[in-house]
Protein backbone atom coordinates (compact mmCIF):
# COMPACT_ATOMS: atom_id res chain seq x y z
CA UNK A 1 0.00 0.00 0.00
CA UNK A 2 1.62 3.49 -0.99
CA UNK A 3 2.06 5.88 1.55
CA UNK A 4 1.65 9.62 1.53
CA UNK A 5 4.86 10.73 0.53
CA UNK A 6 4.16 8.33 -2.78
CA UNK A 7 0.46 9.19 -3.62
CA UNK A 8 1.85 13.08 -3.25
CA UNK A 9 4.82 11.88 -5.27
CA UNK A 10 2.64 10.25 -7.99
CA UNK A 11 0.33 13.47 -8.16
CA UNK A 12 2.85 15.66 -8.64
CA UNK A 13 4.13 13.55 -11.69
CA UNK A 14 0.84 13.29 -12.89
CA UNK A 15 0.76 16.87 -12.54
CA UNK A 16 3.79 17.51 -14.69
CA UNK A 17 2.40 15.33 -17.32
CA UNK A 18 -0.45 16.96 -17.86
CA UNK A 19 1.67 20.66 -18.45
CA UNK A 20 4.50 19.18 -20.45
CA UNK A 21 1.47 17.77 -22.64
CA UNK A 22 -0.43 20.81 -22.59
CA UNK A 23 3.34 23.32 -23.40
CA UNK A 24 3.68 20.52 -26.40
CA UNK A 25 0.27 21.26 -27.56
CA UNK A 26 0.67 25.03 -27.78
CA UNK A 27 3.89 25.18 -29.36
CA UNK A 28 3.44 21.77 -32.13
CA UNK A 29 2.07 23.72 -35.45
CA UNK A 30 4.96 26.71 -34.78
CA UNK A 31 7.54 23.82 -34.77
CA UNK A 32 6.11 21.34 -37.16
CA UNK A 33 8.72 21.64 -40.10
CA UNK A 34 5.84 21.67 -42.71
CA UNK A 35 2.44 22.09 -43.87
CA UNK A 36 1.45 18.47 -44.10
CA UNK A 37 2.41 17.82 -40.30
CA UNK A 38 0.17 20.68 -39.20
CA UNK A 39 -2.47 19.36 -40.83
CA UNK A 40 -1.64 15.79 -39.33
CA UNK A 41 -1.89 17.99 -35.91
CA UNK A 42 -5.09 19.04 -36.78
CA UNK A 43 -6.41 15.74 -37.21
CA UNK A 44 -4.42 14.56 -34.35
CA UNK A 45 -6.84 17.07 -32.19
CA UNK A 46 -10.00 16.62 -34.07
CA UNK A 47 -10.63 13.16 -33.19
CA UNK A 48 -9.07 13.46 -29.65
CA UNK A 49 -12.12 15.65 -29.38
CA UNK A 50 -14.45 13.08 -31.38
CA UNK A 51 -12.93 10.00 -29.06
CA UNK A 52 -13.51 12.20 -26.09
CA UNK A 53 -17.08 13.69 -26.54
CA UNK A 54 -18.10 9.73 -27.45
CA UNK A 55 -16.53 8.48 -24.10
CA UNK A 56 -18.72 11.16 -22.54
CA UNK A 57 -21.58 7.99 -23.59
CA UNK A 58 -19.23 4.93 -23.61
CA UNK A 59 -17.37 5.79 -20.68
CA UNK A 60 -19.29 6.52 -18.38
CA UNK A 61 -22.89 5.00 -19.04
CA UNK A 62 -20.76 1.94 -21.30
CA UNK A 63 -23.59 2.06 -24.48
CA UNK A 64 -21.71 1.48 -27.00
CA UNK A 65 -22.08 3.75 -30.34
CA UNK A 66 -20.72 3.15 -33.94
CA UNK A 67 -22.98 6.05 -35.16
CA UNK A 68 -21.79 9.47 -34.00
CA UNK A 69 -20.58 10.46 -37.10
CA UNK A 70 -24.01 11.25 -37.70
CA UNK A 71 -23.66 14.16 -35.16
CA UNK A 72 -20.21 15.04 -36.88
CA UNK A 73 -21.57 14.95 -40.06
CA UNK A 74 -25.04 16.82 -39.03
CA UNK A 75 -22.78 19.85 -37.57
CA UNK A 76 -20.62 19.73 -40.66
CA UNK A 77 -23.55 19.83 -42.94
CA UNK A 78 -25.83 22.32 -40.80
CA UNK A 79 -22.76 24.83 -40.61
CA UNK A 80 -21.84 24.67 -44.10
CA UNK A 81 -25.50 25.04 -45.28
CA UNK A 82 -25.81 27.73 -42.84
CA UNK A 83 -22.99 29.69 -44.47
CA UNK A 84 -23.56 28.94 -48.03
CA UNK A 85 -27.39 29.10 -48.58
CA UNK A 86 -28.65 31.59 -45.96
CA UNK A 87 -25.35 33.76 -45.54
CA UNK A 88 -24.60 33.52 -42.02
CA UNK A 89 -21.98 34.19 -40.28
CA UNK A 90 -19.28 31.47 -39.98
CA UNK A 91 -19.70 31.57 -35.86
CA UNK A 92 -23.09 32.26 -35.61
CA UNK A 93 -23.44 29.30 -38.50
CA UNK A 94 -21.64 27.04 -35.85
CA UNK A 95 -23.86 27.98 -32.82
CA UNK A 96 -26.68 27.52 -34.52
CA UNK A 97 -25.60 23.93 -36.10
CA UNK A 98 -24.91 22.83 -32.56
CA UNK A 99 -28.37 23.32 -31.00
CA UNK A 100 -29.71 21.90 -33.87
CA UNK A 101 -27.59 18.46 -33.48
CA UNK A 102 -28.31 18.69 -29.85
CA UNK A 103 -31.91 18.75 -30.31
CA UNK A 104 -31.69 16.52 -32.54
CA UNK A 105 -29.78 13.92 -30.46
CA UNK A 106 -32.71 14.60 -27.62
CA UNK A 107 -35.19 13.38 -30.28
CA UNK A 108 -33.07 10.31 -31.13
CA UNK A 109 -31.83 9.51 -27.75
CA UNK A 110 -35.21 9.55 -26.52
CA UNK A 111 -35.81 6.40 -28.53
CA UNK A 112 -32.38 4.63 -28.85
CA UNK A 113 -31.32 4.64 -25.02
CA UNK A 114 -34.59 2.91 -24.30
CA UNK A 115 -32.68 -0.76 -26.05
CA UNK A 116 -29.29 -1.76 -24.75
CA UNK A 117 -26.64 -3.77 -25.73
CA UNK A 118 -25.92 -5.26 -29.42
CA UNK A 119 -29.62 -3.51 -30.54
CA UNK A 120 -28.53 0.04 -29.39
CA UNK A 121 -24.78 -0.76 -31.58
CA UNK A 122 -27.36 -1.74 -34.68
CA UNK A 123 -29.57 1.09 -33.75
CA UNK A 124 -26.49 3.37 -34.04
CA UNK A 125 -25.31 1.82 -37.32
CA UNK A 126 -28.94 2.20 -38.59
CA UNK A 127 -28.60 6.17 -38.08
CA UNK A 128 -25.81 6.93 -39.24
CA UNK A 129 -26.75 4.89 -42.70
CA UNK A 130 -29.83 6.56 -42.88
CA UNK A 131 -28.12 10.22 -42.34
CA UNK A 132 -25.57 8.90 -45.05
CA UNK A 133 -28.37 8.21 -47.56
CA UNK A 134 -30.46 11.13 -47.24
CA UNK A 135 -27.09 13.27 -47.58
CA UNK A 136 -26.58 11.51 -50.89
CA UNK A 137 -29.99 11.99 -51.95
CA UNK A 138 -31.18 15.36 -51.07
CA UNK A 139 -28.83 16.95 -53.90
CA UNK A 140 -29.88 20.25 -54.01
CA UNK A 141 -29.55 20.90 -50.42
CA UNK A 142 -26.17 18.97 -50.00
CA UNK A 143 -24.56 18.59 -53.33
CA UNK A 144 -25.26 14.94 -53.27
CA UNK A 145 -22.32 12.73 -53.65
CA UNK A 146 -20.61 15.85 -54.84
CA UNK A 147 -20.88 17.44 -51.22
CA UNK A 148 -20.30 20.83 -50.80
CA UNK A 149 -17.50 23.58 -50.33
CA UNK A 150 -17.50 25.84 -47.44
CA UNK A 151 -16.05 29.00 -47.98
CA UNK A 152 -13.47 29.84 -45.72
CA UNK A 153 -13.49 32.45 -42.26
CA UNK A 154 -11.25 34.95 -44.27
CA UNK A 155 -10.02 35.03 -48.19
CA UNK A 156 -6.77 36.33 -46.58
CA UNK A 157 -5.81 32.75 -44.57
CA UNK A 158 -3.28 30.70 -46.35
CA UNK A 159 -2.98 27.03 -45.57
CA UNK A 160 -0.60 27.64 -43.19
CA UNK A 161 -2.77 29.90 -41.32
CA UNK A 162 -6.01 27.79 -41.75
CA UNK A 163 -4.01 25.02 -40.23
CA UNK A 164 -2.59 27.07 -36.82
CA UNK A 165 -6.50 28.84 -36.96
CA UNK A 166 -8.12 25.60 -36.36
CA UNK A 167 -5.54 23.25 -34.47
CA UNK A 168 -5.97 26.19 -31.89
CA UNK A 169 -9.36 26.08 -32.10
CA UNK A 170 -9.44 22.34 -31.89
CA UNK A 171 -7.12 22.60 -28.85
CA UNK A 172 -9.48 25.07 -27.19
CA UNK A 173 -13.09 22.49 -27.63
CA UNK A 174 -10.66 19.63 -26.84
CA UNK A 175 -10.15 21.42 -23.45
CA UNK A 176 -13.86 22.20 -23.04
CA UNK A 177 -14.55 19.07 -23.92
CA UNK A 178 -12.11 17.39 -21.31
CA UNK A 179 -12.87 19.78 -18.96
CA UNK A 180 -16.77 18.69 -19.08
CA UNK A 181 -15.61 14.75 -18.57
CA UNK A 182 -13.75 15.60 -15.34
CA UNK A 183 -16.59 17.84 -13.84
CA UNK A 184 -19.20 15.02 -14.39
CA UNK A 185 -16.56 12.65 -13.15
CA UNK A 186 -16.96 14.31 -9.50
CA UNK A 187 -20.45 14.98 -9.69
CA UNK A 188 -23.79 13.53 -8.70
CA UNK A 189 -24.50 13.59 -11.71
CA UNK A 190 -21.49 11.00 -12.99
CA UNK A 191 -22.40 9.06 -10.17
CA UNK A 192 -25.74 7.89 -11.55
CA UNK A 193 -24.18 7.06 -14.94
CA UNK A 194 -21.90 4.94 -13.56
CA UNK A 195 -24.11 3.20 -11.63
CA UNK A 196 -25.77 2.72 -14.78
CA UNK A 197 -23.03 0.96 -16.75
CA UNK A 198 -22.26 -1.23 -13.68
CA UNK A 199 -26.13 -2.11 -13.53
CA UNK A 200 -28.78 -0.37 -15.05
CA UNK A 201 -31.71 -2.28 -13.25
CA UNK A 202 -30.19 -2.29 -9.80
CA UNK A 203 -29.69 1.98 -10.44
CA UNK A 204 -33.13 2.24 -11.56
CA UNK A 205 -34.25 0.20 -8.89
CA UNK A 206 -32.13 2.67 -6.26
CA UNK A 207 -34.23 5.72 -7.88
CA UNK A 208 -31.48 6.86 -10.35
CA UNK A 209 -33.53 8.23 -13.42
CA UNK A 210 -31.89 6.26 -15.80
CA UNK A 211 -33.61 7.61 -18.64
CA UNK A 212 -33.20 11.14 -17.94
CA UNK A 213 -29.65 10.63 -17.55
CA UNK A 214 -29.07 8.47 -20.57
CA UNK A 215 -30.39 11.41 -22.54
CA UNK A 216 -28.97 14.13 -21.00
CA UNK A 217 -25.14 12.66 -21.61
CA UNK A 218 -26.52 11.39 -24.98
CA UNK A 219 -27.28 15.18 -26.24
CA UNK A 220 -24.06 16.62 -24.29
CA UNK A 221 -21.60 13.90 -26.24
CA UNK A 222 -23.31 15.26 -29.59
CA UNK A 223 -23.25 18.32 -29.05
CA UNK A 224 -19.23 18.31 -28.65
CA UNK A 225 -19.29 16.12 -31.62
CA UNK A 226 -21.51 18.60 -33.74
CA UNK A 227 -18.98 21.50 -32.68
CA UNK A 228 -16.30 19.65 -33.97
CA UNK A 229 -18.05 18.17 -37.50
CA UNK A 230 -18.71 22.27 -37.84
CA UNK A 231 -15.22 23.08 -37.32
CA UNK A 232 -13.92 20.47 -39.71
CA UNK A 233 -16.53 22.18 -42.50
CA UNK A 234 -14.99 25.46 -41.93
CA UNK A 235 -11.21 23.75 -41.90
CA UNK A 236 -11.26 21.70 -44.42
CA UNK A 237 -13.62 22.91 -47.13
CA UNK A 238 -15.13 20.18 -48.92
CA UNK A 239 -17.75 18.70 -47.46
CA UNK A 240 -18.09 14.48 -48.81
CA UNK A 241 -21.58 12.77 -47.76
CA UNK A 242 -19.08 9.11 -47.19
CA UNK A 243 -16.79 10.50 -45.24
CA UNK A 244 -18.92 12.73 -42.79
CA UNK A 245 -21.50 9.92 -41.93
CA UNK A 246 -19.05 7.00 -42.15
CA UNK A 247 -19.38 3.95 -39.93
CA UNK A 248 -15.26 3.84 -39.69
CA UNK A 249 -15.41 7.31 -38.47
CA UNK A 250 -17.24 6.17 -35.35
CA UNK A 251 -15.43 3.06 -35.07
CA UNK A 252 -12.46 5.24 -34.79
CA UNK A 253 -13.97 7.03 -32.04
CA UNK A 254 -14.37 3.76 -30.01
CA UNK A 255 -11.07 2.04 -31.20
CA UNK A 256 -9.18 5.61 -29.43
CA UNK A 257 -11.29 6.02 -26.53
CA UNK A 258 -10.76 1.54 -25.79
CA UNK A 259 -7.10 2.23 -26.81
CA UNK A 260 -6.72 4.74 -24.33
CA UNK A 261 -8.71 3.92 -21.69
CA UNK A 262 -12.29 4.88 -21.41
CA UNK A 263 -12.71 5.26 -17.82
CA UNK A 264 -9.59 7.75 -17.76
CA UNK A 265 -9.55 11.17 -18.81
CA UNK A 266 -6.65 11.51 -20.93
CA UNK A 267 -7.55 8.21 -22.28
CA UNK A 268 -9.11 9.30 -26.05
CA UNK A 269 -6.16 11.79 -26.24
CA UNK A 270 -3.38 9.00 -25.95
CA UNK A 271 -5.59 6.59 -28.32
CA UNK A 272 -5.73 9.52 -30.85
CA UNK A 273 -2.41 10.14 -30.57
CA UNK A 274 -1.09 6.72 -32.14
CA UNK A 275 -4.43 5.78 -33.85
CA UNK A 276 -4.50 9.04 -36.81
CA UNK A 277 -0.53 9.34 -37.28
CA UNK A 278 -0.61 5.28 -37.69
CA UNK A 279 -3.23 5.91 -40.06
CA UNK A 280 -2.16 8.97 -41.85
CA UNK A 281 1.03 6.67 -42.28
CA UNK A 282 -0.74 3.70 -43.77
CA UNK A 283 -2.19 6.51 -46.33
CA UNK A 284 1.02 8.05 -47.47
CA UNK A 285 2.82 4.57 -47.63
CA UNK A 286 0.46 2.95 -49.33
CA UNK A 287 -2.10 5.38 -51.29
CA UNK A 288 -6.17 5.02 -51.06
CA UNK A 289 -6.06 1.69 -49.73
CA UNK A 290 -8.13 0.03 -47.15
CA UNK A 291 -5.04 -1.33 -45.42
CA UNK A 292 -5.46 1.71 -42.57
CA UNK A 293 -8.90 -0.14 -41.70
CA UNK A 294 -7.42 -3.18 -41.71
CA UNK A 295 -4.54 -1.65 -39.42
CA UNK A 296 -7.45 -0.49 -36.86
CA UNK A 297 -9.22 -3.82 -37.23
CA UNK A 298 -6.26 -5.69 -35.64
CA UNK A 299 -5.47 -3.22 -33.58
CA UNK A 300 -8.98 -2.71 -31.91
CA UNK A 301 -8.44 -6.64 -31.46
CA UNK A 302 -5.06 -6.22 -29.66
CA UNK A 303 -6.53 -4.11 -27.30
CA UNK A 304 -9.99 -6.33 -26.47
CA UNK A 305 -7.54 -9.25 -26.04
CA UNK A 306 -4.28 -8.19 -24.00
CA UNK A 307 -5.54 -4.37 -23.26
CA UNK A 308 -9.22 -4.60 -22.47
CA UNK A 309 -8.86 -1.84 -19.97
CA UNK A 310 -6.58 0.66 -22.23
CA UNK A 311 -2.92 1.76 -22.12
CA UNK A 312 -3.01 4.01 -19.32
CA UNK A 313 -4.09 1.27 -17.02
CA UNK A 314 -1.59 -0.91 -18.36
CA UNK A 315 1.46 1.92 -18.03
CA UNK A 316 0.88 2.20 -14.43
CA UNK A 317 0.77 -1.48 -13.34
CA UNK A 318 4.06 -1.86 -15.16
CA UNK A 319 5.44 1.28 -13.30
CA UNK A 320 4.41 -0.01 -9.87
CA UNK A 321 6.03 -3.07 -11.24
CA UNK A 322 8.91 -1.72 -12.21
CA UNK A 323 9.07 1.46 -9.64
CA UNK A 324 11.13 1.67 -6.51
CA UNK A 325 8.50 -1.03 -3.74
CA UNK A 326 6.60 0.86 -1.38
CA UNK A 327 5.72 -0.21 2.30
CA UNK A 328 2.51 -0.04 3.87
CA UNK A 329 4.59 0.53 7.20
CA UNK A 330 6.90 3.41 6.97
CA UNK A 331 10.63 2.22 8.36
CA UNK A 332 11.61 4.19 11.27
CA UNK A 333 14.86 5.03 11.76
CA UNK A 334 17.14 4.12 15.05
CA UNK A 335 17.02 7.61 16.19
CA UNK A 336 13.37 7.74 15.42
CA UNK A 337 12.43 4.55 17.04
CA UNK A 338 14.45 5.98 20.76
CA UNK A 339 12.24 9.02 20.76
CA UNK A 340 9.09 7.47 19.75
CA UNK A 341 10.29 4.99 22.90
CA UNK A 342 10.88 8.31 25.12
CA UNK A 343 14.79 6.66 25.65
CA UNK A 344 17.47 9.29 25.58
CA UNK A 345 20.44 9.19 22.99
């Protein structure tokens, strides 16, 4: 059992971590040497905030969801329509996007949390499908399979400044985003959803409205995800119907937040970290294959079989392993022991 001098020792480092990460953040698109690596970055970010605003559902409640890039793609969509048919403002276009995915996800969430298990996963497949199709088919609202192209904040960004614009702004909802995962962590509020996705019938049963709650995190995960599908309409321009409401987009989501760890904070972050770059490898090493979904196939597998509980969980039981043994009795020393003993030097 770790004493106090350890657990304050451990905090500290933990601590450290988290500003060395946060300094490494800040400074990445000044140092990265080119254009392609800052918009690597920007990925990078992007789905740590995807992979975190799903664990906001899979996390804590544990329903499982392959179909939140329908959120990403609805914000995308709504923004860019927003901007392009009705002239609004870029930010304003965003806000507005957002309340519409979140009401939205109320209306949806209302009926999917009420099945659990594998029929919520296909209920989640089923919507994003649908969203995919009606994207595809409602041409002269969305382009169609053409999709659409979102006119940029400024004429006077260059790619290099589009790139540090939105890795910033990524940073900043990833924050938010993080942020809102360790308030609900501590609250009442958290409490009830885990209670949930250690045993829904037993919380019911102990007056937690399940429902309600269900619902409420349902809409809040969205909503994050929405932001960011609107960001990534403003950032990257062209809009594709396949991409946006993709099936591997939220599989990605999951695959980062399992890699990670879903019941840790940081968890989505670290999974994004080595699940895009791996990816965005696969791409330039190979072209427009489909060996990057193979890559996350066997990966995702990796981690159900040896990792089921994420890499975070697994770093620290190999550094207690590893680290200097703590005792549950702190050693006294010979002076120590004579005064404790009230016997004179």
């Amino acid at each position: 059992m770790p004493n106090a001098s350890d657990l304050m020792t451990g905090a500290a480092a933990r601590r450290a971590a988290i500003v060395v990460a946060a300094a490494v953040l800040l400074v990445y698109p000044w140092i990265a040497p080119n254009s392609y690596l800052r918009y690597a970055g920007v990925l990078v970010v992007m789905y740590a905030v995807l992979a975190t605003s799903w664990n906001l559902v899979g996390g804590f409640t544990g329903y499982v969801s392959l179909g939140h890039a329908a959120f990403f793609g609805l914000g995308a969509y709504g923004t860019g329509i927003l901007i392009i048919d009705l002239a609004v403002p870029h930010v304003l276009a965003l806000a507005i996007s957002t309340v519409g995915v979140v009401v939205f996800a109320v209306v949806v969430g209302l009926a999917a949390v009420r099945v659990r298990g594998a029929s919520f996963v296909i209920v989640s497949i089923a919507l994003v499908t649908m969203m995919s199709l009606i994207a595809q088919d409602a041409r002269e609202l969305t382009g169609g399979s053409s999709g659409l192209r979102v006119p940029p904040i400024s004429a006077d960004l260059d790619r290099t400044s589009n790139h540090l614009l939105f890795f910033n702004l990524f940073a900043a909802l990833l924050f938010l985003a993080a942020l809102t995962w360790w308030f609900i962590d501590r609250s009442r509020f958290g409490a009830g959803l885990k209670a949930i996705r250690e045993d829904e019938d037993k919380a019911e049963a102990l007056g937690v409205p399940t429902t309600a709650y269900k619902v409420a995190v349902f809409a809040l995960s969205a909503g994050f995800t929405g932001v960011a599908g609107g960001l990534y309409g403003m950032w990257f321009g062209n809009l594709d119907p396949i991409f946006l409401f993709s099936i591997i987009v939220g599989a990605n989501m999951v695959i980062m937040a399992l890699l990670g760890g879903v019941r840790h904070l940081f968890g989505p972050t670290v999974g994004a970290l080595i699940v895009v770059p791996a990816s965005e490898y696969f791409l330039a090493r190979f072209g427009e294959t489909q060996i990057h979904i193979v890559f996350s196939g066997v990966l995702l597998g990796i981690v159900v079989l040896f990792m089921p509980d994420g890499i975070i969980p697994k770093v620290r039981v190999l550094l207690r392993r590893f680290g200097p043994v703590s005792s549950s009795i702190r050693e006294e020393t010979q002076q120590e022991f004579r005064d404790r003993q009230g016997v004179g030097a």
